[in-house]
Structure formats: C-alpha cells, structure tokens
Protein backbone atom coordinates (compact mmCIF):
# COMPACT_ATOMS: atom_id res chain seq x y z
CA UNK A 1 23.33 46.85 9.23
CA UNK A 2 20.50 45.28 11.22
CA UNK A 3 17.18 43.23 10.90
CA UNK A 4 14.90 41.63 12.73
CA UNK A 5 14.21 37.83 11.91
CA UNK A 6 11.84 35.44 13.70
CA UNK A 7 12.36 31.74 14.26
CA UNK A 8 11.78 30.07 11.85
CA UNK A 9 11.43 33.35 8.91
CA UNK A 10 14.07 34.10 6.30
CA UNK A 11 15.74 36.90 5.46
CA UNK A 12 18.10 37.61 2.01
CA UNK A 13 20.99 40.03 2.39
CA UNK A 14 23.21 41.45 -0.31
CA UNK A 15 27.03 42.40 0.41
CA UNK A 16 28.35 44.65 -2.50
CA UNK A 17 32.58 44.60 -2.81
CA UNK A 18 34.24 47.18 -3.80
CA UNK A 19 37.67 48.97 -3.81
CA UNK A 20 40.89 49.20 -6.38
CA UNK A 21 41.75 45.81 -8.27
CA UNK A 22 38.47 44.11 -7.65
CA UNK A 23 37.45 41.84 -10.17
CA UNK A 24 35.47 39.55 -8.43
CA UNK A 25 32.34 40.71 -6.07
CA UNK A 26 31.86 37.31 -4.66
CA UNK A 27 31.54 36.86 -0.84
CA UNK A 28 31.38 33.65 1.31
CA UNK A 29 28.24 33.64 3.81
CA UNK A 30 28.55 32.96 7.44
CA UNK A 31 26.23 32.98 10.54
CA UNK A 32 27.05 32.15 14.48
CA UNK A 33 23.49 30.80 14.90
CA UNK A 34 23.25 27.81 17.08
CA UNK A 35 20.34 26.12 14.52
CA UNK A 36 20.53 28.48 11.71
CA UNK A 37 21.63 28.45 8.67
CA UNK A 38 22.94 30.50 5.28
CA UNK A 39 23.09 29.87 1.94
CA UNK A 40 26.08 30.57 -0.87
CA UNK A 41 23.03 33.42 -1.65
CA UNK A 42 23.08 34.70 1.51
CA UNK A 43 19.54 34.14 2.73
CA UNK A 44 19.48 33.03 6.40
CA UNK A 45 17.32 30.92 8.12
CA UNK A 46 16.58 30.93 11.46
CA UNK A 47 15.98 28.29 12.98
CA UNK A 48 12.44 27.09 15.08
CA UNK A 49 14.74 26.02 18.08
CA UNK A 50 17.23 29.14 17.72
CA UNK A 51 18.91 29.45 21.24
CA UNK A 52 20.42 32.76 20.52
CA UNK A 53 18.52 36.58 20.68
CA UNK A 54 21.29 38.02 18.67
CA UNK A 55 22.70 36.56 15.31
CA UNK A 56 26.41 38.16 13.24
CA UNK A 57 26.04 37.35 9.81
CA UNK A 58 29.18 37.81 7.96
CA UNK A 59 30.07 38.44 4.29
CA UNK A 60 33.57 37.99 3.31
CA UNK A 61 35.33 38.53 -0.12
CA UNK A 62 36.48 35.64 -1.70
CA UNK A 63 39.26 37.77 -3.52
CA UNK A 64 40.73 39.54 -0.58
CA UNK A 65 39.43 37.52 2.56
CA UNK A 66 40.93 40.89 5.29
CA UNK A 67 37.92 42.41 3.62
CA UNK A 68 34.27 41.53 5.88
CA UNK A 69 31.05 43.26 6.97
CA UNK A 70 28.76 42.27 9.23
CA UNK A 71 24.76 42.46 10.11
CA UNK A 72 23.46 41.86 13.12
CA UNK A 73 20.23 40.11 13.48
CA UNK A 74 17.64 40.45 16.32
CA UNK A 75 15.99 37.24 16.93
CA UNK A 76 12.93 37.92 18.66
C-alpha cells in the first residue's frame, strides 16, 4: 500500500487480520518518521518539520506479532 501525505496533513489507515485461530484483529501502530507520529487508531501525522521523503508505517498483530504489513508513505 501507498499514500501520499504532506507535512503537517493526516492520514487514517486500516490493517484487517486474518488467518486460522484469529480471535483478535487488533494491531499495534508504528511509524519511522523523524517528527511524526501514530495513534493506537492508526492515523498518522506528519509532522511540519518532517526530515524524511519516505515514511514505513507498520501494523502488527497483537495476537501473533510474526504477522506485519506495511504502507509506505510519500512525503512530499
């Protein structure tokens, strides 16, 4: 997945988990922004003084933490 986020804009993503034995489609948020941020929602906020053109966001399930997918975002 990709998108295209300006400083200072926000963006909400959705991660969807799947597979046999699930019983719990939570996911823990992360970003490798240098001054933005994600919520426990998973809306990202980049940052006015964002130093990086290229942002991984990262969804992770909290039941089985090997399972992850990732977005990049273009900061323009």
């Amino acid at each position: 997945a990709t998108a295209t986020v300006a400083k200072g804009a926000s963006k909400a993503f959705t991660a969807t988990v799947t597979g046999e034995g699930i019983v719990s489609g939570d996911v823990e948020w992360s970003q490798d922004g240098t001054k933005s941020s994600i919520t426990d929602d998973g809306v990202l906020t980049v940052g006015s003084a964002e130093t990086k053109s290229s942002i991984t966001v990262t969804a992770k399930s909290k039941q089985d933490t090997t399972k992850t997918s990732t977005a990049t975002v273009t900061v323009p």
